[in-house]
Protein backbone atom coordinates (compact mmCIF):
# COMPACT_ATOMS: atom_id res chain seq x y z
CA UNK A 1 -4.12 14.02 -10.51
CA UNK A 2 -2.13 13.32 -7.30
CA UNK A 3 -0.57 15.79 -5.17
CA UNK A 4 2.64 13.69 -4.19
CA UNK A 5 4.31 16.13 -2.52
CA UNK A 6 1.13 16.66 -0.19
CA UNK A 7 -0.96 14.35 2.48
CA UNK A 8 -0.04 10.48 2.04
CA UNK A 9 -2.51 8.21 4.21
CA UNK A 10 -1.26 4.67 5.31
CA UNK A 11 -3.18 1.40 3.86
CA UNK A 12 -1.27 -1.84 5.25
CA UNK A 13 0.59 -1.34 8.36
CA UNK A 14 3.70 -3.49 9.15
CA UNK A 15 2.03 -6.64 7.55
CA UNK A 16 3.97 -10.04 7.69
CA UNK A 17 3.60 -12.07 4.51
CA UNK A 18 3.85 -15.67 4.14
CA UNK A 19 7.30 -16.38 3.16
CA UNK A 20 10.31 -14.76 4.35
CA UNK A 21 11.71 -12.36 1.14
CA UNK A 22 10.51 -8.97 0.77
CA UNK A 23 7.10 -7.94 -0.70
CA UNK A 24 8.78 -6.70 -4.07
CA UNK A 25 5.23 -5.16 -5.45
CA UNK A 26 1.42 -4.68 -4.26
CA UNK A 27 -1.80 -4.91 -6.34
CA UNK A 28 -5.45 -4.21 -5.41
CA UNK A 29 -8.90 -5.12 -6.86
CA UNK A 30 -10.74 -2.42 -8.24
CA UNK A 31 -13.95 -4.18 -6.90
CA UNK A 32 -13.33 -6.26 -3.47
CA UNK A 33 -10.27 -3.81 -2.63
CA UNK A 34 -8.45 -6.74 -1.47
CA UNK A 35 -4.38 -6.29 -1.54
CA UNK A 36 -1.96 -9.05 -3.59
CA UNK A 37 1.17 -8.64 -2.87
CA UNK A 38 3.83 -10.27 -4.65
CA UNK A 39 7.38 -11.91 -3.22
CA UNK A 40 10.04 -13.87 -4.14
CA UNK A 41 10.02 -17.37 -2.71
CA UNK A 42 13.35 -18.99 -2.31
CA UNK A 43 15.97 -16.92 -0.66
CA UNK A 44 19.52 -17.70 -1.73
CA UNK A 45 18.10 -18.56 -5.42
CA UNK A 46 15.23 -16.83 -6.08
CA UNK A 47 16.91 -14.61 -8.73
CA UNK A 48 17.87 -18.00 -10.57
CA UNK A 49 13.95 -19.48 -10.31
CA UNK A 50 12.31 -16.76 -10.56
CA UNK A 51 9.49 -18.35 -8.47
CA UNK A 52 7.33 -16.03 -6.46
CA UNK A 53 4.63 -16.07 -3.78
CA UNK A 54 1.24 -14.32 -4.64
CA UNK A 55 -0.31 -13.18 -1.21
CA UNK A 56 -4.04 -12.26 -0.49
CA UNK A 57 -4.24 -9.35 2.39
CA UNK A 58 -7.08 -7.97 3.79
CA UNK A 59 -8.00 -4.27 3.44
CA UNK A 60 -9.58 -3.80 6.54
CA UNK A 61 -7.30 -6.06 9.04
CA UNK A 62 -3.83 -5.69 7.13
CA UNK A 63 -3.82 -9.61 7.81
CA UNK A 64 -3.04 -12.33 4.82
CA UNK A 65 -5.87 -14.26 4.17
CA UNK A 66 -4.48 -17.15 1.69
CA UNK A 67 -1.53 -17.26 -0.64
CA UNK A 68 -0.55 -18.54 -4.24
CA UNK A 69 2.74 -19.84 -5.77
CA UNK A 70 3.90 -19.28 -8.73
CA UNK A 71 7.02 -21.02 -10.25
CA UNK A 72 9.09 -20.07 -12.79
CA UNK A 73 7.43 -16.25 -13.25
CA UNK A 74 10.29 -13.62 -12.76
CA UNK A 75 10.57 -11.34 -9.99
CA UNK A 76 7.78 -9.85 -9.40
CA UNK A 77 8.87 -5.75 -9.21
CA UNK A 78 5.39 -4.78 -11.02
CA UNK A 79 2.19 -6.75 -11.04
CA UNK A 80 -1.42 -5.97 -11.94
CA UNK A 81 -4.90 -6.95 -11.09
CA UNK A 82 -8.47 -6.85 -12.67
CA UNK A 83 -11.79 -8.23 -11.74
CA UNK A 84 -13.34 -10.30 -14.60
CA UNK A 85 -16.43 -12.57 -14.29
CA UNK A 86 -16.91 -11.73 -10.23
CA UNK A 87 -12.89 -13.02 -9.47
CA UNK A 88 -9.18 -11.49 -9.33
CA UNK A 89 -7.22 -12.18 -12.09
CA UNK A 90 -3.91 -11.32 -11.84
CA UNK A 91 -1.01 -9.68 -14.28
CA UNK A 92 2.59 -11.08 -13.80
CA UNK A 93 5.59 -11.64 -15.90
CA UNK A 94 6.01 -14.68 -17.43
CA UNK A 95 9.19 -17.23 -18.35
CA UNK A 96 11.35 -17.84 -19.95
CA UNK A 97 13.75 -16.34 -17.68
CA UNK A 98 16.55 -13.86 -18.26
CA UNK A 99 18.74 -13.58 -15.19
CA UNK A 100 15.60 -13.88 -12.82
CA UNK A 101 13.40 -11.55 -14.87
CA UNK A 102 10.49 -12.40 -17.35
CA UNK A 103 10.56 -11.86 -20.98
CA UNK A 104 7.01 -12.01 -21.22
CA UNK A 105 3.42 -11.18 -19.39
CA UNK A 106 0.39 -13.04 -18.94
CA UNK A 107 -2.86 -13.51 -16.67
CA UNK A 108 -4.40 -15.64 -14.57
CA UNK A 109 -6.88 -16.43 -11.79
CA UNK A 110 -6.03 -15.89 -8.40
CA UNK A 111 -6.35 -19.94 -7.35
CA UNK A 112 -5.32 -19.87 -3.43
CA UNK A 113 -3.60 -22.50 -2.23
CA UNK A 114 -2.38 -23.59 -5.86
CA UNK A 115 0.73 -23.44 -7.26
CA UNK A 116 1.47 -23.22 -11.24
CA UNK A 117 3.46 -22.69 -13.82
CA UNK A 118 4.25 -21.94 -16.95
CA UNK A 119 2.77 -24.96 -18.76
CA UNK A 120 -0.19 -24.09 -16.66
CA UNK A 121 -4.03 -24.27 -18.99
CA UNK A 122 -5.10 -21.19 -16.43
CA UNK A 123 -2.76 -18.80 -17.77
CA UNK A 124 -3.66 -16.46 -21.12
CA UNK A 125 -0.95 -17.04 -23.71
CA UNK A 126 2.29 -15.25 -22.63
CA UNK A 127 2.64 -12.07 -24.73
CA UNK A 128 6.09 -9.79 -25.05
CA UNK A 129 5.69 -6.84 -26.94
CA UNK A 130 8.79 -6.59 -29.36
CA UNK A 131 10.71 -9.98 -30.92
CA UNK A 132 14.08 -8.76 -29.07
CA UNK A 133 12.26 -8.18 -25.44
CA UNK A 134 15.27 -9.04 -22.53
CA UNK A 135 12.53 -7.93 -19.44
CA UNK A 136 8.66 -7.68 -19.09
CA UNK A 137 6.21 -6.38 -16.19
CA UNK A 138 2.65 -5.14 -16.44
CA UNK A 139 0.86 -2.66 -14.29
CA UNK A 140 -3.19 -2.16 -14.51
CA UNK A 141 -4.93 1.26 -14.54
CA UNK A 142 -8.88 0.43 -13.83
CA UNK A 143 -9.57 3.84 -14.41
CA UNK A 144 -8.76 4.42 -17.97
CA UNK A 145 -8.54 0.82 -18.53
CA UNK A 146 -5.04 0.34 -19.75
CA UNK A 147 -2.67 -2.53 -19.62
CA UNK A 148 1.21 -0.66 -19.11
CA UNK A 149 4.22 -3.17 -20.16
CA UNK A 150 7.45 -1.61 -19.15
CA UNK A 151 9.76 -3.66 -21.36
CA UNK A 152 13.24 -3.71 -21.97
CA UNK A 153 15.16 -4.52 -25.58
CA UNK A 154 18.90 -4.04 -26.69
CA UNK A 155 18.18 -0.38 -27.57
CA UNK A 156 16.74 0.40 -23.75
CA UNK A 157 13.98 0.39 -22.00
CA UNK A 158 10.23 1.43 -23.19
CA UNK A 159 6.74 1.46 -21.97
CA UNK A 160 4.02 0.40 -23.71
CA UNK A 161 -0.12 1.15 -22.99
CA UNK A 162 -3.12 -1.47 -23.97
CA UNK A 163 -6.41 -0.73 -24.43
CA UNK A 164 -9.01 -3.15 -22.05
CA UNK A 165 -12.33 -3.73 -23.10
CA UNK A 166 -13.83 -3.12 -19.86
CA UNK A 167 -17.04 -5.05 -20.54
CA UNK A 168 -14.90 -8.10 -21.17
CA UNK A 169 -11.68 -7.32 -19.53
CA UNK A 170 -10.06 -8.23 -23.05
CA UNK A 171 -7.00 -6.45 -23.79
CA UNK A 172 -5.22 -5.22 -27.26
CA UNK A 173 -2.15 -6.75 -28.35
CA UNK A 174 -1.73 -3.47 -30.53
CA UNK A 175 -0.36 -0.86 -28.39
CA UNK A 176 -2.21 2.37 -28.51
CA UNK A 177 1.49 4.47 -27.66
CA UNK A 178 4.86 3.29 -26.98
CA UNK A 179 7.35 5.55 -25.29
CA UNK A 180 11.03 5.18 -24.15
CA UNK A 181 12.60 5.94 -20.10
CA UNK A 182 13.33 9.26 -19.41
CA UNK A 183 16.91 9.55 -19.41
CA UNK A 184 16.49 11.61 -16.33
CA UNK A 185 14.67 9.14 -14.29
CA UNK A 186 17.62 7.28 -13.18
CA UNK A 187 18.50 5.19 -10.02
CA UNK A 188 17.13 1.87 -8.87
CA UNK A 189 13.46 1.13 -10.62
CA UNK A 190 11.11 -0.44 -8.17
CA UNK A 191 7.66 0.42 -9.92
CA UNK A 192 5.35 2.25 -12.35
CA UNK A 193 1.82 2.80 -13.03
CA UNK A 194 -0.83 4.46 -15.53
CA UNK A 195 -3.68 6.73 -14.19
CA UNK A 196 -4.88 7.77 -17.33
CA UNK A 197 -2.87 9.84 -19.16
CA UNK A 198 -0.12 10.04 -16.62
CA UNK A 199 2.79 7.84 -16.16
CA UNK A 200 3.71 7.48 -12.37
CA UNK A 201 7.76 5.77 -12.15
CA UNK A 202 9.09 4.85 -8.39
CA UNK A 203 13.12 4.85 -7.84
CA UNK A 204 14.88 4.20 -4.76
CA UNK A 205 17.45 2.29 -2.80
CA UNK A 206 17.63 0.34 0.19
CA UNK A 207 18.18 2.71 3.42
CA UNK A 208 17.90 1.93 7.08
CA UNK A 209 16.30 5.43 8.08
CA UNK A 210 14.32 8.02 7.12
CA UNK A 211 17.19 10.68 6.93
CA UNK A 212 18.55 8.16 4.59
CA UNK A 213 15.85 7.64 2.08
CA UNK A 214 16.03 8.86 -1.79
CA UNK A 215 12.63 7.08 -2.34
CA UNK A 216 10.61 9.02 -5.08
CA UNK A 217 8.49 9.40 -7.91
CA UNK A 218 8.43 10.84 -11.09
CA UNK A 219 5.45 12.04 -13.38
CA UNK A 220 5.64 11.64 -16.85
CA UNK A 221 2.76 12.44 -19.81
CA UNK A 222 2.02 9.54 -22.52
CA UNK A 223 0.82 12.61 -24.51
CA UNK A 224 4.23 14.74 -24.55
CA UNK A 225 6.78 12.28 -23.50
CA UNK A 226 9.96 14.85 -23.96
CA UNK A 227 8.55 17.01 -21.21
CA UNK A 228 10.95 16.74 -18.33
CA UNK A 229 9.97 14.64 -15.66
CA UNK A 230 8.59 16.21 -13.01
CA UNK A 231 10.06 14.24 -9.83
CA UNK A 232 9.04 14.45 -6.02
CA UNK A 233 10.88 12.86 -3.23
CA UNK A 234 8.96 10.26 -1.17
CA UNK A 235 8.47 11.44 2.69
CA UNK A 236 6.04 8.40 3.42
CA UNK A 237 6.39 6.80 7.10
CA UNK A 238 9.23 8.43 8.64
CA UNK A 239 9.48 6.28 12.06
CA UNK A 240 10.26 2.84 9.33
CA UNK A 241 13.41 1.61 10.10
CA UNK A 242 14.96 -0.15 6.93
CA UNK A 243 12.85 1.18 3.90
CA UNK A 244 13.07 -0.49 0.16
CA UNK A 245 10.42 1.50 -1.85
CA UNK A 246 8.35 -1.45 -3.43
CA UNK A 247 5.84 -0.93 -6.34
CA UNK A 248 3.25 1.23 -6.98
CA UNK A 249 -1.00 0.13 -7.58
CA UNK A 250 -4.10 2.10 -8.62
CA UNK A 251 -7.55 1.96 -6.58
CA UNK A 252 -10.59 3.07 -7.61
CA UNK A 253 -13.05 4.70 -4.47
CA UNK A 254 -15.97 5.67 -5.92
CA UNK A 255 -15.88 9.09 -7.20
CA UNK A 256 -11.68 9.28 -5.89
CA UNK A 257 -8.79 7.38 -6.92
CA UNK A 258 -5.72 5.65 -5.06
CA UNK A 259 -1.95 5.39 -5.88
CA UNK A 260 -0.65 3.08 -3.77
CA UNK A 261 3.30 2.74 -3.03
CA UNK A 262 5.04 -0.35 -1.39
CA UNK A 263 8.12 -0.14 1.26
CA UNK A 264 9.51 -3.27 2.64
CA UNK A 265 10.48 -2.71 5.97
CA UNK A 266 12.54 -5.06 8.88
CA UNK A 267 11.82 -5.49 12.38
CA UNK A 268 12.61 -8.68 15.28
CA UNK A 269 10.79 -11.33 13.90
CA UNK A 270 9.94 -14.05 11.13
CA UNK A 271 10.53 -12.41 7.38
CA UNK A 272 10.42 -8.68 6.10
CA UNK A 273 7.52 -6.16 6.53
CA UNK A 274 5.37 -5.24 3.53
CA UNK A 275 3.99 -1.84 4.42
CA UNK A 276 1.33 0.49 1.94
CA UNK A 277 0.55 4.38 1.26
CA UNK A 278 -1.25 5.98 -0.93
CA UNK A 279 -2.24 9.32 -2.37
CA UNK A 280 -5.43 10.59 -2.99
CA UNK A 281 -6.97 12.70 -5.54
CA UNK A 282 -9.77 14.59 -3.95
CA UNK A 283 -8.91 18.36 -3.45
CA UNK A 284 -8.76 19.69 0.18
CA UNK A 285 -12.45 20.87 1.13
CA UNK A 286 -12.05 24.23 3.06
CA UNK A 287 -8.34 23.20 3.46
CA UNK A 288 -9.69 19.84 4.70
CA UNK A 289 -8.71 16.90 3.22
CA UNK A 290 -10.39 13.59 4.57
CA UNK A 291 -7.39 10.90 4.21
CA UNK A 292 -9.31 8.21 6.15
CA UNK A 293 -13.18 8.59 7.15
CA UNK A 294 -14.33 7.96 10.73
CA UNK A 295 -13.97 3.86 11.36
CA UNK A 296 -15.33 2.25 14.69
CA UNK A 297 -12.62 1.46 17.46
CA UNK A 298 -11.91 -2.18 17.95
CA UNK A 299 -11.96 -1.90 21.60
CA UNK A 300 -9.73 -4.00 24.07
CA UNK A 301 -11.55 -6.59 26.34
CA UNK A 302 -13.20 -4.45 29.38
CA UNK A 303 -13.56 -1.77 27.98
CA UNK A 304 -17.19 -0.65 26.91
CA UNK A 305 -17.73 1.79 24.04
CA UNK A 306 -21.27 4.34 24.75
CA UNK A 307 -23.29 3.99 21.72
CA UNK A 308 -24.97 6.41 19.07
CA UNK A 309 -23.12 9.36 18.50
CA UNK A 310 -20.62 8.25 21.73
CA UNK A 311 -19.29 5.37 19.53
CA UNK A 312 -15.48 5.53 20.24
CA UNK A 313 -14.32 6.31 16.68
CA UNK A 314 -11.00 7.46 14.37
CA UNK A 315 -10.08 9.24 11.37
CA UNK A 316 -7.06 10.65 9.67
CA UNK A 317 -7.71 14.20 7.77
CA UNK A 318 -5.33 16.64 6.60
CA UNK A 319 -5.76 20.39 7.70
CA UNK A 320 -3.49 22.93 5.45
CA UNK A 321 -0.95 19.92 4.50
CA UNK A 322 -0.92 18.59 8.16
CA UNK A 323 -2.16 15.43 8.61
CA UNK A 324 -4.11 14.91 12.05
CA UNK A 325 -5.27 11.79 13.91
CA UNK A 326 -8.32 12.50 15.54
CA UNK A 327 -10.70 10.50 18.06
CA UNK A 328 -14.43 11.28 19.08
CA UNK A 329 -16.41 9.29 21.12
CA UNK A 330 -16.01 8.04 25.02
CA UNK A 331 -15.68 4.30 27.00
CA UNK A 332 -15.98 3.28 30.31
CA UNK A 333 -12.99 1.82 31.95
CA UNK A 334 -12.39 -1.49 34.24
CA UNK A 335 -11.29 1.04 37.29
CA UNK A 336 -7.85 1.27 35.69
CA UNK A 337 -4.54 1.83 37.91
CA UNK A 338 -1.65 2.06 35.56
CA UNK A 339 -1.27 2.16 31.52
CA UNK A 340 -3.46 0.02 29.25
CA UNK A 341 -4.20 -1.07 25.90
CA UNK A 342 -7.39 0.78 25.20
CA UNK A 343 -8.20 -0.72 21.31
CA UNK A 344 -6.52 -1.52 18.37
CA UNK A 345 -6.09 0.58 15.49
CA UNK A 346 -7.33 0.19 11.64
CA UNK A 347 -3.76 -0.22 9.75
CA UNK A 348 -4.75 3.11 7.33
CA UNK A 349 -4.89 4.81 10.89
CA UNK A 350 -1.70 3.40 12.31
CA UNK A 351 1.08 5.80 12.57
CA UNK A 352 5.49 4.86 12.34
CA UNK A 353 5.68 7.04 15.00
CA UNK A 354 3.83 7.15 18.47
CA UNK A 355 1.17 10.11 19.38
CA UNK A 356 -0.38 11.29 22.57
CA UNK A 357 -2.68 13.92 23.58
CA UNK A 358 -5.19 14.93 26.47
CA UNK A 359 -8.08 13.82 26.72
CA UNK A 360 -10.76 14.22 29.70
CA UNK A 361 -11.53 11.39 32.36
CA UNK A 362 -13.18 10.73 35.40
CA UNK A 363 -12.47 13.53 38.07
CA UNK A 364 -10.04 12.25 40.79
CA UNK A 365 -9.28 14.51 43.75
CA UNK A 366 -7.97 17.10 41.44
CA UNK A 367 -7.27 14.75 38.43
CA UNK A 368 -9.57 15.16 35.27
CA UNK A 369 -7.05 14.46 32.43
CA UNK A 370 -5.09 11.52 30.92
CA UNK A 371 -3.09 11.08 27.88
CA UNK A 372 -3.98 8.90 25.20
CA UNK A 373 -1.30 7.36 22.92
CA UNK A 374 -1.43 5.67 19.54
CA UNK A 375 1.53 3.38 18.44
CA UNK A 376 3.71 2.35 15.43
CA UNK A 377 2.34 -1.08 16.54
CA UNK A 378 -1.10 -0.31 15.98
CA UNK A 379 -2.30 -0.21 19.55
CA UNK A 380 -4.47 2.79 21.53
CA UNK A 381 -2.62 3.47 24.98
CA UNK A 382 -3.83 5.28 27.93
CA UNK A 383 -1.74 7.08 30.60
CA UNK A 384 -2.45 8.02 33.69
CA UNK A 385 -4.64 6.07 35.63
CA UNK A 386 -2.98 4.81 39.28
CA UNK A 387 -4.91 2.65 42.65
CA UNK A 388 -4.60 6.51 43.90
CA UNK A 389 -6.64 8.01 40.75
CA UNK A 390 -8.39 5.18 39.21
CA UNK A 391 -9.72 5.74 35.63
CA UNK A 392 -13.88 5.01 35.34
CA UNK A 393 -14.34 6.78 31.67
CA UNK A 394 -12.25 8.97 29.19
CA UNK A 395 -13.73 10.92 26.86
CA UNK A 396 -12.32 10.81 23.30
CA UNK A 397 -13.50 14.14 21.78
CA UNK A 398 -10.30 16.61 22.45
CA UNK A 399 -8.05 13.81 20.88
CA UNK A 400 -5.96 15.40 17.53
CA UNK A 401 -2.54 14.88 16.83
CA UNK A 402 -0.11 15.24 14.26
CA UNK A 403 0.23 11.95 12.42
CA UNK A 404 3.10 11.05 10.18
């Protein structure tokens, strides 16, 4: 379904969550598209407590909007979400605790600003899937409705797949196929997920570059389990300085579908950075593939966007496996005389490593070009103004640049 060695598109840029620990797996709601992502809570003993932080992050501003504790849980590597009844409910593991993992899974209402725990009314009865079960996490696929339980017993680990009613969001305690780990899939396991009859596994150490990385993910069929893996390295954000692969998600989009992978990143500043990509499944139209649709600008106070078709506007497409950043559109400027923030960038637009191109501007004895920069911190730059070549307008049209 997913080309994964092909065009990735960026969905949460750089986003601080509300405790320090690293985002350790993301979730999204197949109807409101909002983000949960999941961290531990305590450093120092949050292996021992398993207690975790559930945050709420907005889809459009990358920003977190409320938060939930839970205490007691696990540790969070895989979590799932559904929308029953117009609300989030979330999948998690569930105590009692085996050396800071769950042995079971259960589900509950996102409740912000509450904390709970495992004697908790809001939670559905706690459910493991074999009598011997050591670890338990859940994953949601809201396209062919299916809970997935990766579970692990003294013979090794399995996965399991649930039927969901999806007119009541119900789900079968009777698995409809259980299969065991690839023995070829090996190294650290930091995710899975179900897209219908396709079993996506994410592996992958700690690394502190790019160069570094041996992120990937491997594709295996719930209908013939003994075919080999087939496994793809990860070449997601390559300006991200200390990358942990975190957790994988599905999202429905109308007639397309998501899968969304986690890194936790570092940077100066309070706590570790939870950042999200995804894949696509629409084909390439022409050898075009639309990662991102054109968004509005959010445009930088004094500067003045020209409206109708002149709206200053962005959006990430893919030409022959290169994916582009491109502008349209044109402002007027505050008679500019040296570099300025020009707008701020959607996070699924944001690039890990800065991009410039020419655009046109205001003629100026001689001078009728400037360059036009977007950042790894999300901002839209301009270059080239001075008090001896003031800037008045650019024009946004001729902006495309390769994106990564």
């Amino acid at each position: 379904m997913f080309d994964l060695s092909g065009p990735w598109s960026r969905v949460l840029a750089d986003t601080r969550l509300h405790h320090g620990p690293a985002m350790q797996s993301p979730a999204v709601d197949p109807v409101t598209h909002e983000l949960y992502l999941v961290q531990l809570r305590d450093a120092g003993t949050a292996d021992e407590l398993g207690n975790l932080c559930v945050n709420r992050v907005s889809a459009t501003t990358g920003k977190v909007l409320d938060w939930m504790h839970l205490d007691g849980f696990g540790h969070g590597y895989q979590i799932g979400a559904q929308h029953i009844a117009g609300r989030t409910h979330l999948w998690s593991e569930a105590g009692p605790l085996r050396k800071g993992f769950g042995t079971r899974v259960t589900r509950f209402p996102y409740l912000p600003g509450r904390s709970i725990d495992m004697t908790s009314d809001v939670l559905t009865k706690p459910y493991s899937p074999a009598s011997d079960t050591l670890t338990c996490a859940p994953a949601v696929d809201p396209i062919g409705n299916w809970l997935t339980l990766r579970f692990r017993t003294p013979s090794g680990y399995f996965y399991s797949r649930h039927p969901i009613n999806p007119a009541t969001g119900k789900v079968s305690g009777t698995p409809a196929a259980t299969i065991a780990h690839p023995p070829s899939v090996v190294g650290t396991f930091q995710g899975f997920a179900t897209v219908g009859d396709l079993l996506y596994l994410y592996n992958g150490d700690p690394s502190d570059s790019f160069e570094d990385s041996n992120a990937r993910i491997s594709l295996v069929s719930w209908r013939d389990p003994g075919r080999t893996p087939v496994v793809t390295p990860v070449t997601a954000l390559p300006g991200l300085p200390v990358r942990e692969p975190e957790g994988l998600a599905v999202e429905p989009l109308g007639d397309r579908v998501r899968l969304l992978f986690g890194f936790s990143g570092d940077a100066p500043g309070p706590g570790r950075q939870a950042s999200v990509c995804a894949f696509t499944s629409d084909p390439p139209v022409q050898g075009v593939k639309v990662l991102a649709d054109w968004s509005n600008l959010t445009l930088a106070d004094g500067f003045e966007g020209h409206t109708g078709a002149r709206m200053p506007r962005a959006r990430l497409i893919s030409v022959d496996g290169l994916t582009q950043l491109q502008l349209r559109g044109s402002l007027s400027c505050p008679n500019l005389s040296g570099p300025a923030v020009v707008a701020v960038l959607s996070p699924w637009l944001t690039p890990s490593l800065p991009v410039r191109a020419a655009v046109p501007r205001n003629m100026s004895y001689g001078n009728a070009a400037c360059q036009v920069e977007a950042t790894p911190s999300g901002q839209l730059r301009v270059h080239g103004a001075s008090s001896a070549h003031p800037l008045s307008w650019i024009d946004l049209d001729s902006f495309t640049a390769a994106w990564k």
